[in-house]
C-alpha atoms as a PDB file:
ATOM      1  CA  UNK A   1      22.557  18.616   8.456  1.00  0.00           C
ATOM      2  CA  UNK A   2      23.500  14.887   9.150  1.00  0.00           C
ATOM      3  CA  UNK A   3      20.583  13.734   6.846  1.00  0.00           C
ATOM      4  CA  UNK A   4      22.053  15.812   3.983  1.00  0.00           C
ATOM      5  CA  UNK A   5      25.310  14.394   4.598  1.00  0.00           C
ATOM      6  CA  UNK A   6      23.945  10.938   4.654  1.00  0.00           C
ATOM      7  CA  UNK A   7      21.878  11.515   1.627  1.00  0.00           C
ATOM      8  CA  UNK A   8      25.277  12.995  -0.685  1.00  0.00           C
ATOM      9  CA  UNK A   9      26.885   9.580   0.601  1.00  0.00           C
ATOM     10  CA  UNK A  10      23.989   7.433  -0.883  1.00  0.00           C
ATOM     11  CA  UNK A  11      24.215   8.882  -3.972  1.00  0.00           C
ATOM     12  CA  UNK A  12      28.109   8.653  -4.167  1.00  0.00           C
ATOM     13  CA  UNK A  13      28.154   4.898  -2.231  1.00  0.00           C
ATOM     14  CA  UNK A  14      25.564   3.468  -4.943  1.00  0.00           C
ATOM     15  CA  UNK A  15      26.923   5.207  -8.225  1.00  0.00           C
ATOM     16  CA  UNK A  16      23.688   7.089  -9.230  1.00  0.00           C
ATOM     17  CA  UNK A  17      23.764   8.859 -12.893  1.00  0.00           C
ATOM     18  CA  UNK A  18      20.684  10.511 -13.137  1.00  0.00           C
ATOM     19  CA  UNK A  19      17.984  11.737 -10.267  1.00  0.00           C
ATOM     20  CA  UNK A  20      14.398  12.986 -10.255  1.00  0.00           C
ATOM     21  CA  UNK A  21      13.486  15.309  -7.336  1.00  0.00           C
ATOM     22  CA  UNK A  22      10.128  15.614  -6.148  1.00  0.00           C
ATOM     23  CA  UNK A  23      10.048  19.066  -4.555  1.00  0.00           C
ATOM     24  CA  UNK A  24      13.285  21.292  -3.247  1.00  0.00           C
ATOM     25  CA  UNK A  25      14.706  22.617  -1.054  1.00  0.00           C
ATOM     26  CA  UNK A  26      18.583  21.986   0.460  1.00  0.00           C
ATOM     27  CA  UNK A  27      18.935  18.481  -1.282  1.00  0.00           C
ATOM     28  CA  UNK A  28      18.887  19.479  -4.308  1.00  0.00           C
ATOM     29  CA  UNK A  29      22.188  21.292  -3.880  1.00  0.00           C
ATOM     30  CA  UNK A  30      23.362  17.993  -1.807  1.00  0.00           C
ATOM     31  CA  UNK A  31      22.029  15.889  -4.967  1.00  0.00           C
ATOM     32  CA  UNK A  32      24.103  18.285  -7.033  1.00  0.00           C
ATOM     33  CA  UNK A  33      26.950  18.102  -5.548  1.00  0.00           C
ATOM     34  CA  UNK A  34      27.195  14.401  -5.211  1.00  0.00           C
ATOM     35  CA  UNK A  35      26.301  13.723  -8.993  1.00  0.00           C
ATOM     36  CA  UNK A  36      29.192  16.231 -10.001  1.00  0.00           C
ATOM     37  CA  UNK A  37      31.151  14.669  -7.727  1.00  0.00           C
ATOM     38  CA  UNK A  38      30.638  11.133  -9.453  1.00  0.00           C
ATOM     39  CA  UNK A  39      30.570  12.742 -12.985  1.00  0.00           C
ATOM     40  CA  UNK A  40      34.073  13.339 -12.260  1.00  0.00           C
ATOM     41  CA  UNK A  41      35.416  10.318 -11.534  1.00  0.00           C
ATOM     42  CA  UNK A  42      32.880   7.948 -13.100  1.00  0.00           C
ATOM     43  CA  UNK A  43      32.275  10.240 -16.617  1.00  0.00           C
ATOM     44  CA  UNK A  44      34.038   8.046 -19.195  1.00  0.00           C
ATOM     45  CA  UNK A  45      32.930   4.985 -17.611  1.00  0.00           C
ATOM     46  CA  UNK A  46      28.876   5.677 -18.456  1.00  0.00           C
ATOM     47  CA  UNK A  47      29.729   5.810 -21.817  1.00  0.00           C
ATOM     48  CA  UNK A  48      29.492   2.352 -22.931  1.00  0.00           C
ATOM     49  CA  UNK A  49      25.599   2.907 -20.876  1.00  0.00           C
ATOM     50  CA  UNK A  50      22.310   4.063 -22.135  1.00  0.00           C
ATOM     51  CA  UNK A  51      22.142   6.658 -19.699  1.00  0.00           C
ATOM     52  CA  UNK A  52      21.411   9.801 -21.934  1.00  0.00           C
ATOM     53  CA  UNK A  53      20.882  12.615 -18.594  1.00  0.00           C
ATOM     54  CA  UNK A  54      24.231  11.338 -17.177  1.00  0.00           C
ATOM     55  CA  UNK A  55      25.075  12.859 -14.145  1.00  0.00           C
ATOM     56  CA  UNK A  56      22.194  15.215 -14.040  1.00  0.00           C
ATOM     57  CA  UNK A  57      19.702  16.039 -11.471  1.00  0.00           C
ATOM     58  CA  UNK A  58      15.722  16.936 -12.458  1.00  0.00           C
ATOM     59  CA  UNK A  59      13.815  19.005  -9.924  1.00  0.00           C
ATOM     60  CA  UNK A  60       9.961  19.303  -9.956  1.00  0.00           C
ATOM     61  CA  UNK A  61       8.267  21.856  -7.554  1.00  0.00           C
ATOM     62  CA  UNK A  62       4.805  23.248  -7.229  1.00  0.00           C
ATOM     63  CA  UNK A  63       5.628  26.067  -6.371  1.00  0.00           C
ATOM     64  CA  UNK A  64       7.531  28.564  -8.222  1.00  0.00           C
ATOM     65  CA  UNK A  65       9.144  30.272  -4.779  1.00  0.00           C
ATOM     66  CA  UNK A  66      11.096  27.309  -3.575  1.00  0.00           C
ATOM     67  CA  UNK A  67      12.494  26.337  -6.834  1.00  0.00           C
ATOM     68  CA  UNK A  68      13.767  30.178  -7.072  1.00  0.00           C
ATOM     69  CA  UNK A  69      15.181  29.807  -3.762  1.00  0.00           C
ATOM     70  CA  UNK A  70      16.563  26.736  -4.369  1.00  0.00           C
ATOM     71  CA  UNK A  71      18.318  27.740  -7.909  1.00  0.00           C
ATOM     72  CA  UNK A  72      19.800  30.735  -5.860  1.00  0.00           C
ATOM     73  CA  UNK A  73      21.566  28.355  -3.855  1.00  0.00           C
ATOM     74  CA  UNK A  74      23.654  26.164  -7.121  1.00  0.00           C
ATOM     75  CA  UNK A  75      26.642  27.567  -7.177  1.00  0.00           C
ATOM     76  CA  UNK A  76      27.924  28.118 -10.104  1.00  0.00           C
ATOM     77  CA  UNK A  77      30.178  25.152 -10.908  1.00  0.00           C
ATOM     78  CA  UNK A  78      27.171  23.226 -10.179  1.00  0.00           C
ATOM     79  CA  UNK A  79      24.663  25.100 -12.360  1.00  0.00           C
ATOM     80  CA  UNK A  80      24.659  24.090 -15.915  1.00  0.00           C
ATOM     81  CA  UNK A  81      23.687  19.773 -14.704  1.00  0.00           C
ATOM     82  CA  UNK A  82      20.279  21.028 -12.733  1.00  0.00           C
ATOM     83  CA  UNK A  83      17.105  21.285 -14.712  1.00  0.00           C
ATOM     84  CA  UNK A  84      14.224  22.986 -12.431  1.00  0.00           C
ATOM     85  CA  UNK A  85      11.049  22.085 -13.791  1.00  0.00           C
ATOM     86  CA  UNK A  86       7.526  24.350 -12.287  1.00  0.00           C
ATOM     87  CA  UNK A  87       4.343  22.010 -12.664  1.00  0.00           C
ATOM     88  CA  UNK A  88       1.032  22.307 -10.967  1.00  0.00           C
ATOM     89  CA  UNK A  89      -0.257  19.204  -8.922  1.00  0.00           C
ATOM     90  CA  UNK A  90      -3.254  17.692  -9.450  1.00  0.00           C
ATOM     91  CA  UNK A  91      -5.284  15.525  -7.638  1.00  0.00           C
ATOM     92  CA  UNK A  92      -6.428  11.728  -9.820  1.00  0.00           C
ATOM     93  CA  UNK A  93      -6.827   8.480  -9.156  1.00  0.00           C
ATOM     94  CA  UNK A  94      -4.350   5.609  -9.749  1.00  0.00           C
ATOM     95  CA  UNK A  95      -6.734   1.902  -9.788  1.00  0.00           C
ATOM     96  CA  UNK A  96      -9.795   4.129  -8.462  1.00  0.00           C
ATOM     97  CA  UNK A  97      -7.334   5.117  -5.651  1.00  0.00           C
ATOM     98  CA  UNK A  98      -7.454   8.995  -4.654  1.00  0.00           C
ATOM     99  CA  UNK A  99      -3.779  10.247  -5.075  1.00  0.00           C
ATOM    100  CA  UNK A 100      -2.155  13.039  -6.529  1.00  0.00           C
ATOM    101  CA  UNK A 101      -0.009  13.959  -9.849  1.00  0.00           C
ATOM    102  CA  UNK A 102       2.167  16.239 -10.986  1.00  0.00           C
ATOM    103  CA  UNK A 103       0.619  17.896 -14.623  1.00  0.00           C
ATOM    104  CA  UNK A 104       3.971  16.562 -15.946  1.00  0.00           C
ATOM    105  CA  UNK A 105       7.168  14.859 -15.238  1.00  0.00           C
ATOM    106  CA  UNK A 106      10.690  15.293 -17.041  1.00  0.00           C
ATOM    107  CA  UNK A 107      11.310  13.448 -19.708  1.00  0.00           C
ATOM    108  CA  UNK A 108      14.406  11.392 -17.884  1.00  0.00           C
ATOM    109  CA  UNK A 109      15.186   7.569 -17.116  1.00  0.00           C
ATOM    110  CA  UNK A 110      16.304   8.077 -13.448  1.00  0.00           C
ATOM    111  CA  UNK A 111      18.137   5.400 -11.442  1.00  0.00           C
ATOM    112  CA  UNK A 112      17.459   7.977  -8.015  1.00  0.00           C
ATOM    113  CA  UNK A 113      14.048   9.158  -7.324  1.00  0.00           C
ATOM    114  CA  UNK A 114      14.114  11.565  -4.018  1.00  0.00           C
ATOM    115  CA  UNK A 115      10.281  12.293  -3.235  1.00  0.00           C
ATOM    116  CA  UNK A 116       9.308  15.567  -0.984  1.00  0.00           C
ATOM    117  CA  UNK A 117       6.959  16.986  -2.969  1.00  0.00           C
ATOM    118  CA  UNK A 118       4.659  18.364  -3.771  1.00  0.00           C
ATOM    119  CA  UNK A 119       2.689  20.398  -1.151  1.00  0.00           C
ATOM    120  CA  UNK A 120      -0.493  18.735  -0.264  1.00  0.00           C
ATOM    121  CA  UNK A 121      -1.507  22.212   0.244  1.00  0.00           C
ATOM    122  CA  UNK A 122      -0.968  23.596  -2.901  1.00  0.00           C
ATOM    123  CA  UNK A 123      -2.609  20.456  -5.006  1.00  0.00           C
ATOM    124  CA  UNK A 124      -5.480  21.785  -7.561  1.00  0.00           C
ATOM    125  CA  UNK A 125      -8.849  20.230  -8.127  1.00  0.00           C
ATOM    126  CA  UNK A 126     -10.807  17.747  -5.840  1.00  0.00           C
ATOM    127  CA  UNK A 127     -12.176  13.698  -6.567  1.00  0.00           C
ATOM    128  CA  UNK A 128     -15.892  13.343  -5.335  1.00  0.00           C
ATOM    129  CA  UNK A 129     -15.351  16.155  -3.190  1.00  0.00           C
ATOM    130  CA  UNK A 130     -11.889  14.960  -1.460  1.00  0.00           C
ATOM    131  CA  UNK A 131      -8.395  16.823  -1.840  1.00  0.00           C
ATOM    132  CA  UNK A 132      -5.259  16.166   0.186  1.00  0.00           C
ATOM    133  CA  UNK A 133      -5.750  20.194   1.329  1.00  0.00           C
ATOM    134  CA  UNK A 134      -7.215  19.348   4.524  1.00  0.00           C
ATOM    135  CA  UNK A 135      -4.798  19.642   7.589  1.00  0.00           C
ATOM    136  CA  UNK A 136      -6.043  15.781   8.458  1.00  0.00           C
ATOM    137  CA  UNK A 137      -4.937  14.489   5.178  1.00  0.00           C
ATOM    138  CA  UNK A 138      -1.774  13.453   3.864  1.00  0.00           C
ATOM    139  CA  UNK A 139       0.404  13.889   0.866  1.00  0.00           C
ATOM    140  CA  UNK A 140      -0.341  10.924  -1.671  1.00  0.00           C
ATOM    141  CA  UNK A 141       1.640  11.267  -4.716  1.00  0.00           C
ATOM    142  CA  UNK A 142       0.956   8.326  -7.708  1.00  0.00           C
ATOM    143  CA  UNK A 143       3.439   9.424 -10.166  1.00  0.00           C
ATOM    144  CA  UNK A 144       5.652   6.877  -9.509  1.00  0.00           C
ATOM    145  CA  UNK A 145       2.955   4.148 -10.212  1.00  0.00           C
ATOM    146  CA  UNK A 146       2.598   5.296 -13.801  1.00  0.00           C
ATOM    147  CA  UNK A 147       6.242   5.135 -14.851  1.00  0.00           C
ATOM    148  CA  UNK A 148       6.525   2.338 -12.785  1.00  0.00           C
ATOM    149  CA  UNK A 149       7.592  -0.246 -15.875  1.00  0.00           C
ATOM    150  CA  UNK A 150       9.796   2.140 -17.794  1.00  0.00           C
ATOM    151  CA  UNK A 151      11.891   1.883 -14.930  1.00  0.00           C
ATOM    152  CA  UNK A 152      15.272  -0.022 -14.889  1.00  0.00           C
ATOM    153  CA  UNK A 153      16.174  -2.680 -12.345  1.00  0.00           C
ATOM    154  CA  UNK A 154      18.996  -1.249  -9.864  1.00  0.00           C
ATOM    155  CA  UNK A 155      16.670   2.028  -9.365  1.00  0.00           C
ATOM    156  CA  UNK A 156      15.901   3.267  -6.325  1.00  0.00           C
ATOM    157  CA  UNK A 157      13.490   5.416  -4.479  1.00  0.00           C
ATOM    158  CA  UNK A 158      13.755   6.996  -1.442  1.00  0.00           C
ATOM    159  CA  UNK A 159      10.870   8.866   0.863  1.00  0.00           C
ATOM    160  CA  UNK A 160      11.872  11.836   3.003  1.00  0.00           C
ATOM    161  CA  UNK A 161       9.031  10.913   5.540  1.00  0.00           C
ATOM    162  CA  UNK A 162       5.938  10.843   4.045  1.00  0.00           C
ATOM    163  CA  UNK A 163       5.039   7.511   5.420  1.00  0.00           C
ATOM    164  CA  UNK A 164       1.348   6.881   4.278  1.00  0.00           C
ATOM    165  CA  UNK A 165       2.735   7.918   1.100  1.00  0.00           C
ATOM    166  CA  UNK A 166       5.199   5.230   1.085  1.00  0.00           C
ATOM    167  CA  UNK A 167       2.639   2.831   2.060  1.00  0.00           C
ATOM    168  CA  UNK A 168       0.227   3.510  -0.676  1.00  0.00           C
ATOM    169  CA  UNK A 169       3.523   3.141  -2.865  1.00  0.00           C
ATOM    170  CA  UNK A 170       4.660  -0.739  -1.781  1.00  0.00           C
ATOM    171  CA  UNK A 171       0.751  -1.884  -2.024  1.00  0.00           C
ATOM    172  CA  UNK A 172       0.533  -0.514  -5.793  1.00  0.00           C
ATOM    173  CA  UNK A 173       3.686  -1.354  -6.634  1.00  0.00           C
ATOM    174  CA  UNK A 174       3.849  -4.464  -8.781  1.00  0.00           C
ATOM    175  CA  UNK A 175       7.872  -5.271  -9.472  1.00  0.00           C
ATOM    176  CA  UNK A 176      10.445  -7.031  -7.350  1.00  0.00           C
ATOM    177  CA  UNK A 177      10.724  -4.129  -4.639  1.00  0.00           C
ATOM    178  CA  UNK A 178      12.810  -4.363  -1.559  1.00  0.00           C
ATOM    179  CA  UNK A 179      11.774  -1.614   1.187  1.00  0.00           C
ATOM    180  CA  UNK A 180      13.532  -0.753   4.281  1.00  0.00           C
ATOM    181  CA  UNK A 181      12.397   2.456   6.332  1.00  0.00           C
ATOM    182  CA  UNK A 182      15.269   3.947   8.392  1.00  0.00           C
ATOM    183  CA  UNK A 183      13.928   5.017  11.769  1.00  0.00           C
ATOM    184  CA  UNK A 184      16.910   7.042  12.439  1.00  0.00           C
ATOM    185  CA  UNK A 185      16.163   9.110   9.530  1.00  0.00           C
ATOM    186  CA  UNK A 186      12.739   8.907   8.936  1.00  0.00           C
ATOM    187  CA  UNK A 187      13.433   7.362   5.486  1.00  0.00           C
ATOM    188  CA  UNK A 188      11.462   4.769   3.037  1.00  0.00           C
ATOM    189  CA  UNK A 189      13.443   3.444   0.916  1.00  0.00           C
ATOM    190  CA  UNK A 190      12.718   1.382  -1.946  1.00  0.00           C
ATOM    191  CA  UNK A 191      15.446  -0.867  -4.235  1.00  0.00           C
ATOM    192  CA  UNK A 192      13.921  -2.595  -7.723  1.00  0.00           C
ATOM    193  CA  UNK A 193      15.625  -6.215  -7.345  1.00  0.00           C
ATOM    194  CA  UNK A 194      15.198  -7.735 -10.679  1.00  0.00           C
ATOM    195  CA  UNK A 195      17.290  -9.930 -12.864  1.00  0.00           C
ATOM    196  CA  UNK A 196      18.669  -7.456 -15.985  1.00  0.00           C
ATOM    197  CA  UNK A 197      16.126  -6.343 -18.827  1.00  0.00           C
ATOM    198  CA  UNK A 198      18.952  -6.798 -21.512  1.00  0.00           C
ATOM    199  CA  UNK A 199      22.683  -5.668 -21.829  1.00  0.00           C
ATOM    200  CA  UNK A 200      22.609  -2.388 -21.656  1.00  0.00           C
ATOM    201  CA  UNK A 201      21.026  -2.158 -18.217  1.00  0.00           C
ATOM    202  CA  UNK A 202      23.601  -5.977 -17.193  1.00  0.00           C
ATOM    203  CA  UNK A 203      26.250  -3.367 -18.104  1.00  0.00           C
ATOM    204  CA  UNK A 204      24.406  -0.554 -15.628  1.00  0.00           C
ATOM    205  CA  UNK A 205      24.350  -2.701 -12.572  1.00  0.00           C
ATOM    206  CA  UNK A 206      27.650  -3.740 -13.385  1.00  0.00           C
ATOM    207  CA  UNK A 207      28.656  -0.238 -12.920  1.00  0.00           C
ATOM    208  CA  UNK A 208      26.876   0.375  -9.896  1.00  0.00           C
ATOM    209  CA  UNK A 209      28.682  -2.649  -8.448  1.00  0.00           C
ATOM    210  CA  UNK A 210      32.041  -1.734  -9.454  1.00  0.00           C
END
């Protein structure tokens, strides 16, 4: 329960709009919550941004019995800003590098990405014989590699665990990333630390700021 609570803060303390959930579960109510809590306070002033999902969570999940679950649990104030989205994982490569991929991500510019997801389990197909479904593996998801450049400095990422995951993450990674892993919580956290791509995105950090 603490790490929940800590999470909601995060997203109210830093002034997130719009978040991309890899897998489900509690948080995304938590995520939820805090976004509605910010979209009431903060609505008119994300106007003047180019943030066309504000305020709204997306959730991507494997597997079609979580996200039920987890839908179940929205109440209903909370309902209509939550977009659950069921894709397969696959596994790929990313640079020749075994990893895995979700068939296909929301269509969102998010300034939060929460990653605990997918299942390594549950991922389809195999490279040269290798799959993360093996109780010695590891979950390895590259997604974030490939949208890497669309997104906008002041985002951040945040691992719920998942540390070889996180690892593979900073050594592919190729813009100005801080990381900091919080022992306490068992959290990776990543912050793009760039100089602003134009005004639109001045006047986004500006916000966060403020």
């Amino acid at each position: 329960m603490i790490d929940l609570c800590r999470l909601h803060r995060f997203v109210v303390e830093n002034k997130r709009t719009t978040i991309l959930e890899f897998g489900t579960g509690w948080s995304t109510w938590v995520l939820a919550d805090a976004l509605s809590k910010l979209k009431s306070k903060y609505s008119d002033d994300t106007r003047e941004l180019r943030r066309n999902n504000p305020f709204e969570p997306h959730v991507v999940d494997d597997e079609a019995e979580f996200l039920h679950i987890a839908e179940s649990r929205i109440p209903e104030q909370l309902k209509d800003i939550v977009t659950f989205y069921e894709k397969a994982a696959i596994m790929g490569t990313f640079n020749d590098r075994i990893c895995t991929f979700y068939e296909s991500l929301p269509h969102v510019s998010p300034d939060l990405i929460y990653v605990d997801g997918p299942n390594q389990f549950n991922v389809k197909g195999d490279i040269s014989g290798w799959s993360t479904r093996h109780k010695d593996m590891m979950p390895m998801t590259g997604d974030l590699l490939r949208i890497e450049h669309f997104l906008t400095p002041g985002t951040i990422i945040i691992f719920d665990g998942r540390a070889a995951n996180a690892r593979f993450l900073g050594a592919n990674l190729q813009r100005g990333w801080s990381y900091q892993y919080d022992a306490d919580f068992d959290q990776h956290v990543f912050i793009l630390n760039e100089e602003p791509l134009g005004p639109f995105n001045s006047k986004q950090l500006s916000f966060y700021c403020n």
